[in-house]
C-alpha atoms as a PDB file:
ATOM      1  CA  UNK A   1      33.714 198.603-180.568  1.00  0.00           C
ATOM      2  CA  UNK A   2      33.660 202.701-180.146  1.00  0.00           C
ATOM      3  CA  UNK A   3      31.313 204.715-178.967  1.00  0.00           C
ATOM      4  CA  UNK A   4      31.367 208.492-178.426  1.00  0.00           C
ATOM      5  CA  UNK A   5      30.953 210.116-175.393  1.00  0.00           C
ATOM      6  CA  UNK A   6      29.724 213.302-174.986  1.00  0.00           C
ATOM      7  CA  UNK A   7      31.098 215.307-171.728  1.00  0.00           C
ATOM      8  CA  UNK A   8      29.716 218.250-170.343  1.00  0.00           C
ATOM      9  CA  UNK A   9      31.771 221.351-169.501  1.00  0.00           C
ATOM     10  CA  UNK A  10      32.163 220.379-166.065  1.00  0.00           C
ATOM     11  CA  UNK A  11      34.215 217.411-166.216  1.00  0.00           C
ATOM     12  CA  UNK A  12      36.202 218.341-169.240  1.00  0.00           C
ATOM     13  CA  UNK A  13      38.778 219.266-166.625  1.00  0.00           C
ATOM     14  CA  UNK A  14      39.522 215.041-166.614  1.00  0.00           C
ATOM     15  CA  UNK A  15      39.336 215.073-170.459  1.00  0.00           C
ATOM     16  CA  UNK A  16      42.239 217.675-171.000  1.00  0.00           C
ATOM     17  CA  UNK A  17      39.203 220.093-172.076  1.00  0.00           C
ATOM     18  CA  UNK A  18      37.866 217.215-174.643  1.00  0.00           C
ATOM     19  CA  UNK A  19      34.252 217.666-175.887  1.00  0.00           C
ATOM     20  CA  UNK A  20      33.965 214.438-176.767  1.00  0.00           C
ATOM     21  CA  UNK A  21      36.041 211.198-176.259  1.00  0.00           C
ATOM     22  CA  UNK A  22      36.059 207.872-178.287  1.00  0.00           C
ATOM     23  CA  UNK A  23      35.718 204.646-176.071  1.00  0.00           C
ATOM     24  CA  UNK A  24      34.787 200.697-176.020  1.00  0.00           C
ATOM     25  CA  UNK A  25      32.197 199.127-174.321  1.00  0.00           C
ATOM     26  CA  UNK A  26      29.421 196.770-174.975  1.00  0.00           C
ATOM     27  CA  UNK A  27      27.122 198.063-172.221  1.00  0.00           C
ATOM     28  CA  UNK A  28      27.143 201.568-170.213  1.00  0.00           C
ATOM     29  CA  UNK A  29      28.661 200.056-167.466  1.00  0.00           C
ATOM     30  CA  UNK A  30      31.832 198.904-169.386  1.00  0.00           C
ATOM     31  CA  UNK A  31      31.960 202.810-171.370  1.00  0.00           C
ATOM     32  CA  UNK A  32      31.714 204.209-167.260  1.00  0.00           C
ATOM     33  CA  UNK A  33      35.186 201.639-166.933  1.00  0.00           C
ATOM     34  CA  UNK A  34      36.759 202.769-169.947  1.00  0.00           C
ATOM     35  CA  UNK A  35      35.989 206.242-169.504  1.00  0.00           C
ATOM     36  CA  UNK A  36      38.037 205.658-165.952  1.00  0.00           C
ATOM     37  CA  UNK A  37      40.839 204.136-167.211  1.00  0.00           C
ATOM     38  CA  UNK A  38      41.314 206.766-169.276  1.00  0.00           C
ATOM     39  CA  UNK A  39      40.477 209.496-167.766  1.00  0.00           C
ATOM     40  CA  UNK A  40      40.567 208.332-164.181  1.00  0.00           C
ATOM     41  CA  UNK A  41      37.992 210.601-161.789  1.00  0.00           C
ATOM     42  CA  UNK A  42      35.225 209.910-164.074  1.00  0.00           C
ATOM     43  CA  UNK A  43      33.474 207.247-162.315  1.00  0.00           C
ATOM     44  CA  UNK A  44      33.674 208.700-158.978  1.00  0.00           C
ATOM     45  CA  UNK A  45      31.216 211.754-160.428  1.00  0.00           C
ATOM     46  CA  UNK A  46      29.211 209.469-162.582  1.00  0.00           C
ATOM     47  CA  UNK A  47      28.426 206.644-159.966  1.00  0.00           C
ATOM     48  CA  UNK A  48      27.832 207.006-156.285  1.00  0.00           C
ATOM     49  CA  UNK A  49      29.275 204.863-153.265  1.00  0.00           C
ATOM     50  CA  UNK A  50      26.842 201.460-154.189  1.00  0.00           C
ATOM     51  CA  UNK A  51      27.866 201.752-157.657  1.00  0.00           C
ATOM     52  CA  UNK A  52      24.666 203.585-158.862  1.00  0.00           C
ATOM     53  CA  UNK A  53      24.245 206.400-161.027  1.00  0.00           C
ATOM     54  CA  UNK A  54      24.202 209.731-159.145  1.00  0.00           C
ATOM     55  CA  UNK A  55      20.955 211.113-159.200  1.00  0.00           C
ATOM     56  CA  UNK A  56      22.439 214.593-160.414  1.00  0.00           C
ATOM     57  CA  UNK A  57      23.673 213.611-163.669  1.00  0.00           C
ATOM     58  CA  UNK A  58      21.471 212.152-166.253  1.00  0.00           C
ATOM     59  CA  UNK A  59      23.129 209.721-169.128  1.00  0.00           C
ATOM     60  CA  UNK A  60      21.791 208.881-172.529  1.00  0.00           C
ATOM     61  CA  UNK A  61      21.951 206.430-175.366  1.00  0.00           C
ATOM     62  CA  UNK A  62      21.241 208.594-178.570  1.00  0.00           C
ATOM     63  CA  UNK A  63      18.848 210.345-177.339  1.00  0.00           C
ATOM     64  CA  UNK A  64      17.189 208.291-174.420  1.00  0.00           C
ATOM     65  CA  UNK A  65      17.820 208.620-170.833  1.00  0.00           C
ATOM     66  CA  UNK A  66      19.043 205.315-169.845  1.00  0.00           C
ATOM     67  CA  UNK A  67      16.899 205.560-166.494  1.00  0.00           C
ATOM     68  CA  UNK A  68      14.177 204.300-168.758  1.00  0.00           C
ATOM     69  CA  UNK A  69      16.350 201.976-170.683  1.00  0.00           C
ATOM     70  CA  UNK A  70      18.335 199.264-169.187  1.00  0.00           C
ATOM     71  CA  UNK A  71      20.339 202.028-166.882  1.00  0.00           C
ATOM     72  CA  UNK A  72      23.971 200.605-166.418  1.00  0.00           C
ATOM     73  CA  UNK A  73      22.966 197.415-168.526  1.00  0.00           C
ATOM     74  CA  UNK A  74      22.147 199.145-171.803  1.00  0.00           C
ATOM     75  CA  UNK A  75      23.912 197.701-174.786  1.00  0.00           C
ATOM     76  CA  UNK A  76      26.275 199.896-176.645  1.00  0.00           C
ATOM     77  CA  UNK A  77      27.198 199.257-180.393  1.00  0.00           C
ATOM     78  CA  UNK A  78      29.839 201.086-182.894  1.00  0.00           C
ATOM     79  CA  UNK A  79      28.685 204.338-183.313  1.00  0.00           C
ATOM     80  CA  UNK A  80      26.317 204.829-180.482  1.00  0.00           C
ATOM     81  CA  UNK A  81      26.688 208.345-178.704  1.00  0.00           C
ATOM     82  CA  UNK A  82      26.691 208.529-174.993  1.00  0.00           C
ATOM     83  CA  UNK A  83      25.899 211.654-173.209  1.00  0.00           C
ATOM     84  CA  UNK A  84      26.894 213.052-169.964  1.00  0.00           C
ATOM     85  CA  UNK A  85      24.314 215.679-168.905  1.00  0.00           C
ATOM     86  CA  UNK A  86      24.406 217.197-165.268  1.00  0.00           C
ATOM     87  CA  UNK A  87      20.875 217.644-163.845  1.00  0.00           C
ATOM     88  CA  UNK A  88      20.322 221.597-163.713  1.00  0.00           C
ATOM     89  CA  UNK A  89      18.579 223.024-160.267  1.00  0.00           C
ATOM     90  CA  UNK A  90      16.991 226.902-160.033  1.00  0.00           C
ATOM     91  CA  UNK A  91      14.803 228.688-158.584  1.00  0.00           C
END
């Protein structure tokens, strides 16, 4: 199974400047390992010391925020696109 992973300029520094990487996984969590193992750093910006999602970067499954989904449970299938989004502060 391969999914692609979208990843924002920010952490492209851990993907050797890639856009977007190819990786298995039949649920988010299991993408958030693979992305680690291959590119290890990842999971230390994407998941905070209890093993949640950091509430400054927002992940979806084509298209939906996986908050509202399953969050770290969500299936994955072949072709699905995961992306990385950092939340965005101003004012």
């Amino acid at each position: 199974m391969s999914v692609r992973v979208r990843i924002p300029t920010p952490l492209r520094t851990l993907t050797a400047g890639a856009a977007e990487v190819n990786v298995g996984g039949a649920s988010l969590a299991e993408c958030i390992a693979q992305l680690e193992a291959q590119y290890p750093g990842m999971e230390q910006r994407l998941k905070d010391e209890n093993g949640e999602l950091r509430r400054f970067v927002n992940l979806y499954v084509n298209g939906e925020d996986v908050r509202f989904l399953q969050g770290l449970d969500t299936s994955l299938k072949t072709g699905d696109e995961v992306s990385i989004v950092p939340a965005v502060a101003g004012g």
